[in-house]
Protein backbone atom coordinates (compact mmCIF):
# COMPACT_ATOMS: atom_id res chain seq x y z
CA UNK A 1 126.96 76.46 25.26
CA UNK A 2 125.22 79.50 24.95
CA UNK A 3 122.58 80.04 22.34
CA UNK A 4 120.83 83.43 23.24
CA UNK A 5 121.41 86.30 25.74
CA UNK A 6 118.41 89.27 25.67
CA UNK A 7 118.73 92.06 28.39
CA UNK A 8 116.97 94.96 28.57
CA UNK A 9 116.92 98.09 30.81
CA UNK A 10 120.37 97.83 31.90
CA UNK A 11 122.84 100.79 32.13
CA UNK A 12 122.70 101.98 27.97
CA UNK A 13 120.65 99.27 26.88
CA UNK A 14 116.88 100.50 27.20
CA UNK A 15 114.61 98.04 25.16
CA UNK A 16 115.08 94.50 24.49
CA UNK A 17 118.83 93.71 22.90
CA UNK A 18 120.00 90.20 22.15
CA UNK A 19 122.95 88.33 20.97
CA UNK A 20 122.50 85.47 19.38
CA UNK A 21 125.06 82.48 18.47
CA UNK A 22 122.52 80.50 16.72
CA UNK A 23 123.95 79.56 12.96
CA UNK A 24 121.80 80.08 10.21
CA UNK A 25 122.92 76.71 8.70
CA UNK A 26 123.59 73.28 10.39
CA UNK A 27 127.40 74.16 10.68
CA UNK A 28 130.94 73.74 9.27
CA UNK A 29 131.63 70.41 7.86
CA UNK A 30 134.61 70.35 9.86
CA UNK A 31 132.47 70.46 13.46
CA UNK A 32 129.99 67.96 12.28
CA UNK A 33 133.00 65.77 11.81
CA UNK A 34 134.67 66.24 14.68
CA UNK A 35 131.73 65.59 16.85
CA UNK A 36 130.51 69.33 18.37
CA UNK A 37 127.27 68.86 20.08
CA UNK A 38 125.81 71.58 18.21
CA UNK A 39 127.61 72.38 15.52
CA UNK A 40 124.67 74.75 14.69
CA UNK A 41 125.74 77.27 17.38
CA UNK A 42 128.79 79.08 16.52
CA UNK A 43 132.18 78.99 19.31
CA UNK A 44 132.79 82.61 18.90
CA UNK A 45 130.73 86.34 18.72
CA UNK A 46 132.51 89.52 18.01
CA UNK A 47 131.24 92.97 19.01
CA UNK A 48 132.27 95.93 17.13
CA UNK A 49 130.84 99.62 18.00
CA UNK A 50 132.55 103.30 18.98
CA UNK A 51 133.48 104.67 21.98
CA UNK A 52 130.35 104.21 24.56
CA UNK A 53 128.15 102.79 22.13
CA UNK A 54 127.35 99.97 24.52
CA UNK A 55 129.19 97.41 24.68
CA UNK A 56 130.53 97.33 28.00
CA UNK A 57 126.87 97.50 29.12
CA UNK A 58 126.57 93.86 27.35
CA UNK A 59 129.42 92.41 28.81
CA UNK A 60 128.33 93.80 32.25
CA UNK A 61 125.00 92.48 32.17
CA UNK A 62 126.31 89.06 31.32
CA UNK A 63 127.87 89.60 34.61
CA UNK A 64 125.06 90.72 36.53
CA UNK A 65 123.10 87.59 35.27
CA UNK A 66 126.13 85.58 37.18
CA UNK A 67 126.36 87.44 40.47
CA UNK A 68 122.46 87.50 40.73
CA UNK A 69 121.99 84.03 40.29
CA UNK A 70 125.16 82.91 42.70
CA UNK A 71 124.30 85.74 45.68
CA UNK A 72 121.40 86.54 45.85
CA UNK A 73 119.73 84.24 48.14
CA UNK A 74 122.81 84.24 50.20
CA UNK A 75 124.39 87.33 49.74
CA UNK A 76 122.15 89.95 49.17
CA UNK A 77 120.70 92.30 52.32
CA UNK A 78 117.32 90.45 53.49
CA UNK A 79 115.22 93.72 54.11
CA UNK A 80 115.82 94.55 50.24
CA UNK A 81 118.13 95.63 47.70
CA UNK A 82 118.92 93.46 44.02
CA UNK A 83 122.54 93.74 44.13
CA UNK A 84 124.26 96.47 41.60
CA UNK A 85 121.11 96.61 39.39
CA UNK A 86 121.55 100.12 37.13
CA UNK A 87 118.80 100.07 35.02
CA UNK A 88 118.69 103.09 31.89
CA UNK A 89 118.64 106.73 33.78
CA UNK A 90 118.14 108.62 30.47
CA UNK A 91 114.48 109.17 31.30
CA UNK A 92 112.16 108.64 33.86
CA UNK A 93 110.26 105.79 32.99
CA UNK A 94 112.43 103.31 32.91
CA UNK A 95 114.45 103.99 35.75
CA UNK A 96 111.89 102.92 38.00
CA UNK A 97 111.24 99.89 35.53
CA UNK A 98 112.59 96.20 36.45
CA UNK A 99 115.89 95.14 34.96
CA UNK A 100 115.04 91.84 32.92
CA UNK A 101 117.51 89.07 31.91
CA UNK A 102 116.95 86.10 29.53
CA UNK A 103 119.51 83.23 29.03
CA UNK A 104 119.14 79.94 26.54
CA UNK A 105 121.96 77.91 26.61
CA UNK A 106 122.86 73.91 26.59
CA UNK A 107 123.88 72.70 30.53
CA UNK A 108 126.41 70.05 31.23
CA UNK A 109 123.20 67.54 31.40
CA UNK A 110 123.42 68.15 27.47
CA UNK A 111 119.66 69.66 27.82
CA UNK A 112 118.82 72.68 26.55
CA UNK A 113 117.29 75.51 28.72
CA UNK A 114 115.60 78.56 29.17
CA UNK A 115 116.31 80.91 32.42
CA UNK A 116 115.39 84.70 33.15
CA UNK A 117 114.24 87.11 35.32
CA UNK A 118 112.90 90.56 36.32
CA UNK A 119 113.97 92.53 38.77
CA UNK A 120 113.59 95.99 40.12
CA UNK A 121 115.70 97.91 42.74
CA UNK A 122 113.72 96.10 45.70
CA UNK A 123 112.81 92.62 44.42
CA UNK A 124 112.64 89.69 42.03
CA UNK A 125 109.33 90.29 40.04
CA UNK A 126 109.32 87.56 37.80
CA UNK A 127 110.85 84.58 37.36
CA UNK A 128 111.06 81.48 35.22
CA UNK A 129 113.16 78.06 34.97
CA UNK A 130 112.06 76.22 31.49
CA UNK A 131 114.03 72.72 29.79
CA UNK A 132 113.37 71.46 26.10
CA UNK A 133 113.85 67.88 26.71
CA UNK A 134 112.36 67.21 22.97
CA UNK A 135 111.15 70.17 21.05
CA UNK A 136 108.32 70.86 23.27
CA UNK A 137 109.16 73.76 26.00
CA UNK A 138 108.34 72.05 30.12
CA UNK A 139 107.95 74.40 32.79
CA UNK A 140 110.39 73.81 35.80
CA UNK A 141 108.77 76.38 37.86
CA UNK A 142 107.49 80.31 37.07
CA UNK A 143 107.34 82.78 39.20
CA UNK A 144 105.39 86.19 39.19
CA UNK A 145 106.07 88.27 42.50
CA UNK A 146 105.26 85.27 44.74
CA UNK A 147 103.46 83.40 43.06
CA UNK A 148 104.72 80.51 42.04
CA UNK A 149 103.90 77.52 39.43
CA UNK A 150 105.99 74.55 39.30
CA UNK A 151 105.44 71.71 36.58
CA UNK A 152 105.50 68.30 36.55
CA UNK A 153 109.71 67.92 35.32
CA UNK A 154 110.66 70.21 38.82
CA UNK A 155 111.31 67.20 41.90
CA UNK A 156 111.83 68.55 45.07
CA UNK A 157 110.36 70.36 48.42
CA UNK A 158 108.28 73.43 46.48
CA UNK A 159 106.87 74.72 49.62
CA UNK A 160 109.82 74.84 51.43
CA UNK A 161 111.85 76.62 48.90
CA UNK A 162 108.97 78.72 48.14
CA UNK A 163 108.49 79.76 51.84
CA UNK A 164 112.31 80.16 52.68
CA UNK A 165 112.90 82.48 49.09
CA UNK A 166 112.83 86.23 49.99
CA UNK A 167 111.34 88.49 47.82
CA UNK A 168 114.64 90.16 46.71
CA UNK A 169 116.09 87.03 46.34
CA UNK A 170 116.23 84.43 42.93
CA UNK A 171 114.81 80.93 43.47
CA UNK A 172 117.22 79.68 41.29
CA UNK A 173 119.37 80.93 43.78
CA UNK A 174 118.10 79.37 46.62
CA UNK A 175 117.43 76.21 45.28
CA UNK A 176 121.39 76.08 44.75
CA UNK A 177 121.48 76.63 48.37
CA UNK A 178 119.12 73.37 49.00
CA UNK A 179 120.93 71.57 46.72
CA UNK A 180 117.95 71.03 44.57
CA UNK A 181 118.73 68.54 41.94
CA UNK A 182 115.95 69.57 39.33
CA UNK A 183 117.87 73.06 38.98
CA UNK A 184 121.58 72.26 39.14
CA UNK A 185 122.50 71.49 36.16
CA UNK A 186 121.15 75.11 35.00
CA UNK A 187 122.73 76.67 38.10
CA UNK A 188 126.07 75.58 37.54
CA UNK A 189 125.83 76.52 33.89
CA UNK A 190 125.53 80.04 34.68
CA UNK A 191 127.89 80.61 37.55
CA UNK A 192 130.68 77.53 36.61
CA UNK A 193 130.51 77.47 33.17
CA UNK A 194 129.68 81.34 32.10
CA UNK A 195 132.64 83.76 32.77
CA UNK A 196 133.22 87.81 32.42
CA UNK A 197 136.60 88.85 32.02
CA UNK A 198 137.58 92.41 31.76
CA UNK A 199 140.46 92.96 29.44
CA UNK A 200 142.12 95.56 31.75
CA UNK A 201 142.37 93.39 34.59
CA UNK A 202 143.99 90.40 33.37
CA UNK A 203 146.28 90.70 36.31
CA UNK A 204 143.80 88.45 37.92
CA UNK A 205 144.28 85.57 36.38
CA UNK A 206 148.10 85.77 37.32
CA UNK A 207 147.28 84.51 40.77
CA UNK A 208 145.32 80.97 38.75
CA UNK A 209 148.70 80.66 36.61
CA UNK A 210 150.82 80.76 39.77
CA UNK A 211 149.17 78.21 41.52
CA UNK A 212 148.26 75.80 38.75
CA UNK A 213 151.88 75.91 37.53
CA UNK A 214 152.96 74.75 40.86
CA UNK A 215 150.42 72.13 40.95
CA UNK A 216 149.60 70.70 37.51
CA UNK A 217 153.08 69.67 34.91
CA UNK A 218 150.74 69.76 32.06
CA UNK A 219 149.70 73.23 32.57
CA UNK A 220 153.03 74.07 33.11
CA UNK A 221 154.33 72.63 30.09
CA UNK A 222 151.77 74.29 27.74
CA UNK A 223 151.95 77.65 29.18
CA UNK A 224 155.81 77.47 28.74
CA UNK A 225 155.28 76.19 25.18
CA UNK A 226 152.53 79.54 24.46
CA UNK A 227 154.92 81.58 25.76
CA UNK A 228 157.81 80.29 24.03
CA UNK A 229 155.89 80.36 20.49
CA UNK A 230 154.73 84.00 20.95
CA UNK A 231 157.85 85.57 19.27
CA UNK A 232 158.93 87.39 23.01
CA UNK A 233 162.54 85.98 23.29
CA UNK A 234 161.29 83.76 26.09
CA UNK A 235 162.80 80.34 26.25
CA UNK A 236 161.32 79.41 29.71
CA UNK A 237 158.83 80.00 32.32
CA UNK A 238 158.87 79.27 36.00
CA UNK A 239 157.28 79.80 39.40
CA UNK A 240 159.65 80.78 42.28
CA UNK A 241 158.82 81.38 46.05
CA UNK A 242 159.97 84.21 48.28
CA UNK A 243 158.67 83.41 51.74
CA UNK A 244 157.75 86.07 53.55
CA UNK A 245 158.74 87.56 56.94
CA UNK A 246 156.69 85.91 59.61
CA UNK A 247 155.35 89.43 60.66
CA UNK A 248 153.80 90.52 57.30
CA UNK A 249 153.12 86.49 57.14
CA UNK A 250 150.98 86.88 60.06
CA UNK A 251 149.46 90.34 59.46
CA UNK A 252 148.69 89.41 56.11
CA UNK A 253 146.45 86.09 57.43
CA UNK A 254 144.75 87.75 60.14
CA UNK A 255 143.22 90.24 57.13
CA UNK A 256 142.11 87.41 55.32
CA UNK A 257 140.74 85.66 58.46
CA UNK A 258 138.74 88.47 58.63
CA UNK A 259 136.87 87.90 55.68
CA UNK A 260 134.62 84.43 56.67
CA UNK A 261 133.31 83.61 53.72
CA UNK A 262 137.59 82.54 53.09
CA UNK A 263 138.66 79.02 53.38
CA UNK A 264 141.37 78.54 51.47
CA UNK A 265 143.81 80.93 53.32
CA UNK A 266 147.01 79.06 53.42
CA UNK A 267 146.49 78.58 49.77
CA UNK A 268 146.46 82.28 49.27
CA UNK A 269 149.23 82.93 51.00
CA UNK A 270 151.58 80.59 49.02
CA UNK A 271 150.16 82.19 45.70
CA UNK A 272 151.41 85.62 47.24
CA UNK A 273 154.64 84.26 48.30
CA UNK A 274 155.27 82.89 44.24
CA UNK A 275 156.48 84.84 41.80
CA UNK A 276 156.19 84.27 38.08
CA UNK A 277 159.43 84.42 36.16
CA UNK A 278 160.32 84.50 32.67
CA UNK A 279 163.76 83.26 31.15
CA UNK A 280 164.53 85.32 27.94
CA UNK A 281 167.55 84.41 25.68
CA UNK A 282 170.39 86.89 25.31
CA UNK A 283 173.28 87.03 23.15
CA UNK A 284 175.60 84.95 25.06
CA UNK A 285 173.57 83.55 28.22
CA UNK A 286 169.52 82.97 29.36
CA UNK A 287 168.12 85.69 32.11
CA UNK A 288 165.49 85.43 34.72
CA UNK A 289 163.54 88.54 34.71
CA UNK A 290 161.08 89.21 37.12
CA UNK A 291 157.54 89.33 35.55
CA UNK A 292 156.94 92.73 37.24
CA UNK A 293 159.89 93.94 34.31
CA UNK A 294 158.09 92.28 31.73
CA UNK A 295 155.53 94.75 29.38
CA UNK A 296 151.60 94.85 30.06
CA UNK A 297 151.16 92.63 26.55
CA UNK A 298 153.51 89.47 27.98
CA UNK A 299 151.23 89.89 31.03
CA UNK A 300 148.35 89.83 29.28
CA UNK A 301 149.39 87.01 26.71
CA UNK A 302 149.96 85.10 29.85
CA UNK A 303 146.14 85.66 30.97
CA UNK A 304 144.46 85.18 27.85
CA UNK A 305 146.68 81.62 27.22
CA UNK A 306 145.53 80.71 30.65
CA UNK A 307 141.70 81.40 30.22
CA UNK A 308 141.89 79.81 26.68
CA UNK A 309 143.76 76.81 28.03
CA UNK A 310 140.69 76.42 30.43
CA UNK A 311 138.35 77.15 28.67
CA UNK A 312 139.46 74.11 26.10
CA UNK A 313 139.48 71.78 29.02
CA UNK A 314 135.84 72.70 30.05
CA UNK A 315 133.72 73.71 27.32
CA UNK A 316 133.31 77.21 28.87
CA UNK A 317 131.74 80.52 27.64
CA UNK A 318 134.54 83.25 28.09
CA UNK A 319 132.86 86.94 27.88
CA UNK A 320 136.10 89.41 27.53
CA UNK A 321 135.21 93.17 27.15
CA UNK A 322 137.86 94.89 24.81
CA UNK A 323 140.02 91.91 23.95
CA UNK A 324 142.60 93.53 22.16
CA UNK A 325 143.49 96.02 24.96
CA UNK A 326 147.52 95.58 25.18
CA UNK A 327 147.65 92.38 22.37
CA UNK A 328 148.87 92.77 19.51
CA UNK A 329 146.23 92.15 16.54
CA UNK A 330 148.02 89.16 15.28
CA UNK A 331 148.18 87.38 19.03
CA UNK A 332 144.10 88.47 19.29
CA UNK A 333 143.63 86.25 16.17
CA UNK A 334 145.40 83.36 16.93
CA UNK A 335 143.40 83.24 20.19
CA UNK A 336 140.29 83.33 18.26
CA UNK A 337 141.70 80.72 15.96
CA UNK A 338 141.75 78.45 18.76
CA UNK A 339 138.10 78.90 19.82
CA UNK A 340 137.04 78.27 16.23
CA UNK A 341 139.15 74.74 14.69
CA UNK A 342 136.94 71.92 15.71
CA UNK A 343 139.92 69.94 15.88
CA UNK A 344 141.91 72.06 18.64
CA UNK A 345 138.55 73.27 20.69
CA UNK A 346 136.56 69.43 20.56
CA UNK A 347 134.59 70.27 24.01
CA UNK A 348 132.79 73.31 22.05
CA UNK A 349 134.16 76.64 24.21
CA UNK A 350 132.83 79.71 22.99
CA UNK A 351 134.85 82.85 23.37
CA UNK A 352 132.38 86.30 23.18
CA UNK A 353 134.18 89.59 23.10
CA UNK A 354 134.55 93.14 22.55
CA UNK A 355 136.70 95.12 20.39
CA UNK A 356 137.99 98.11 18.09
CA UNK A 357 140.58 95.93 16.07
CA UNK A 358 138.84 95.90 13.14
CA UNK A 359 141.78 93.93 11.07
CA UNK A 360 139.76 90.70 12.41
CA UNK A 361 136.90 91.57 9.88
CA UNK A 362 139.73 91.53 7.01
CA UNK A 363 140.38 88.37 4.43
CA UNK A 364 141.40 85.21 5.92
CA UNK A 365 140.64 85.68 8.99
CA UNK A 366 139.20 82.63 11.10
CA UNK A 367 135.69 85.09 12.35
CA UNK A 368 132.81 83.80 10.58
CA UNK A 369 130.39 86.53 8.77
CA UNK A 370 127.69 85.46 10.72
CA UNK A 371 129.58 86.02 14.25
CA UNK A 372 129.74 90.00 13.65
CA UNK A 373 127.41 91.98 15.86
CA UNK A 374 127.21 95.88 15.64
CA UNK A 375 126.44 98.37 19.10
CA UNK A 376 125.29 101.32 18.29
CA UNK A 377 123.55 104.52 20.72
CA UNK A 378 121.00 106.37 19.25
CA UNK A 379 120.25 110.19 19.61
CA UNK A 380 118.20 109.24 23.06
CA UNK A 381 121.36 107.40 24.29
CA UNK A 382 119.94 103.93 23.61
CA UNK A 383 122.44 100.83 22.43
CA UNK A 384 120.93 98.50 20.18
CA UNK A 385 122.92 95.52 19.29
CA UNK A 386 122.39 93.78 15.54
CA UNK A 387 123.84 91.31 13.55
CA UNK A 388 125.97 92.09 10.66
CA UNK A 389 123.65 89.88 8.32
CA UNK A 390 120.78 92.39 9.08
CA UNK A 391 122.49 93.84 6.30
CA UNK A 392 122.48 91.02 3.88
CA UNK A 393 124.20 87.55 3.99
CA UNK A 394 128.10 89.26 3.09
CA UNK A 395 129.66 87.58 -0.55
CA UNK A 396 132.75 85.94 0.46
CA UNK A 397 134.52 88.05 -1.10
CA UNK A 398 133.90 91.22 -0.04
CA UNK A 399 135.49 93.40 2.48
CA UNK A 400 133.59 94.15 5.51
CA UNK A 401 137.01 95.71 6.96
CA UNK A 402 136.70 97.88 4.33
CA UNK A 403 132.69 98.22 4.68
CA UNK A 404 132.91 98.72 8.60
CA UNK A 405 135.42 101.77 8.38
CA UNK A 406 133.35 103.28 5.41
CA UNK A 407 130.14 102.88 8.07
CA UNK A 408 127.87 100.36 5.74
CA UNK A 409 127.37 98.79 9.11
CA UNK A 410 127.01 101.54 11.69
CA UNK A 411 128.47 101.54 14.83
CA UNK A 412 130.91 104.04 14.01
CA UNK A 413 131.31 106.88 16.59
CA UNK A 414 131.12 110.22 14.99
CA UNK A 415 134.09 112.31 14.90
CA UNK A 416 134.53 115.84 15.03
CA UNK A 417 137.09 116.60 17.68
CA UNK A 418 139.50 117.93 15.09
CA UNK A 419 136.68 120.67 14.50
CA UNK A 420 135.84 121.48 18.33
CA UNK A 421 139.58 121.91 18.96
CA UNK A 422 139.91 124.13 15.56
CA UNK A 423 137.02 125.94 16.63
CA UNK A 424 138.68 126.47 20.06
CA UNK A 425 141.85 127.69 19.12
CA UNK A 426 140.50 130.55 16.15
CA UNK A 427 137.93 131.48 18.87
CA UNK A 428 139.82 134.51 19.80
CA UNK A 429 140.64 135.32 16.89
């Protein structure tokens, strides 16, 4: 579960931003009841904000947390480089600053820790591993440049790791590599259980549904039921295979021979040979259509049931940037529904997004108050990201639809296009 992300110096966000999922009381009644771990962190965060206000920059630093921690001991160039670091260019101080990342979160050991880093466009500069097994913080190891401190929790070959960690590299990182035990519960946290999704390429996950549907009758059965239940006209879903010629069969395996770090080859090429089909009721007989035909929301749907689906089975931390992008409003909050009834989500998965459909701040809707975070860029082209209760607790009652669109809360981009193209077309006059 994740408790508390703080970046700063990344792409838009300059100073020190964080998101925090921490509740302000113990919790629903209903997740104390049905068991949650922590029913004091809350399963879902929305971000609201205009056009480039930031956002993305969140969501993409999530990301760069992930890939930095899974490559770059064995990924990234060993004579220097940190990976797609793109720290704030809007003046000249801080583009030459390090990049730092901070991450508290609960593992899959049920401990909670505390992970970050600093990094600048050559190397790791800091450093630091920590794990509150009561209240009291205990150092699993620090690091500043290379210098290194290790405490008395962290069991394992410190020299060696210490000696075979490059400077541009993450020790967390290598001590993945060496299989360190005292780290991998935090490791696999952040690159198994912590996820970025981009909204516009939910295509991806098509090649997961494919295979999994082939593989798993469960999975099959609930995907077919989603689909069924979304009000589409479908009334079945299937996986067919259309074997390729033996030519582009072979062509196609030699280019993924190519690429070493590939071991799973023959099951890629039976995901390309599948196709996912849809069976849609007409007036007097069913139809197969070929998902290709279908419209970018079914596609979509499809993604965002299979993520959700997985993420219920795992306890995961799904990170989508711009949510609603070709779902309907009413689809995006039933997904968010799911994420939030302690009865349907009992392994705690937290769903963190992006978005411009503001309907979800309206009555009745299953976001709690306190989940509502604000991006907004100042005049210097800063974001800075704040809570919706930096404004006051909201009555229960009251419309924060209503107060977003009237800008009580910020994070509204400011409009005057109509103006610049009025202004453009009396200029001649």
């Amino acid at each position: 579960m994740l408790i508390d992300f703080t970046v700063a110096n990344f792409r838009s966000i300059r100073d020190r931003q964080s998101l925090t999922l921490d509740r302000s009381a113990r919790g629903t009644r209903e997740a104390r009841e049905a068991g949650w771990r922590r029913p004091d962190i809350l399963p879902v965060s929305v971000i609201y904000g205009g056009n480039a206000a930031g956002k993305t920059s969140l969501i993409d630093a999530v990301g760069y947390l992930i890939s930095a921690v899974e490559n770059s001991y064995a990924s990234w160039k060993p004579r220097g480089g940190t990976g797609r670091r793109e720290p704030f260019r809007l003046d000249r101080a801080h583009s030459n600053q390090p990049t730092e990342v901070d991450v508290e979160f609960v593992a899959g050991d049920g401990l909670e820790y505390r992970y970050g880093f600093a990094i600048d466009d050559e190397r790791v500069v800091s450093e630091y591993l920590h794990v509150f097994r009561t209240r009291r913080r205990s150092v699993l190891f620090e690091r500043e440049l290379d210098d290194y401190k290790f405490g008395d929790s962290f069991r394992g070959p410190a020299s060696l790791l210490r000696g075979t960690t490059r400077p541009n590299a993450l020790f967390l990182s290598a001590a993945a590599a060496a299989g360190l035990d005292a780290t991998e519960a935090a490791h696999a946290w952040i690159t198994e259980t912590l996820a970025v999704y981009a909204a516009t390429d939910y295509r991806a996950e098509h090649h997961h549904v494919k295979q999994r549907m082939s593989e798993d009758p469960g999975y099959r059965a609930h995907m077919t039921a989603l689909m069924e239940s979304a009000g589409l006209g479908v009334v079945g879903l299937d996986v067919k295979r259309h074997e390729l010629p033996s030519e582009e069969r072979a062509r196609i395996r030699k280019l993924l021979e190519a690429q070493n770090e590939l071991n799973n080859i023959d099951e890629i090429l039976r995901t390309i040979e599948s196709e996912i089909v849809l069976r849609h009721r007409g007036e007097d007989m069913d139809v197969d259509l070929p998902f290709d035909a279908e419209s970018d929301g079914t596609h979509a749907l499809l993604s965002f049931g299979s993520l959700t689906y997985r993420a219920l089975e795992q306890g995961t931390v799904c990170v989508v940037d711009e949510i609603d992008t070709s779902l309907h409003p009413l689809l995006v909050r039933e997904l968010v529904a799911v994420f939030t009834d302690p009865r349907i989500n009992v392994h705690q998965a937290q769903l963190i997004f992006t978005t411009h459909d503001v309907s979800l701040l309206g009555a009745g809707t299953p976001i709690d108050r306190e989940s509502v975070w604000v991006a907004e860029k100042s005049h210097t082209g800063a974001t800075s990201l704040y809570p919706l209760t930096e404004y006051g607790t909201p009555r229960k009652e009251e419309n924060l639809e209503r107060g977003y669109m009237t800008g009580r809360f910020g994070g509204l981009p400011n409009l005057s296009i109509a103006n610049t193209f009025l202004a453009l077309v009396t200029s001649g006059d």
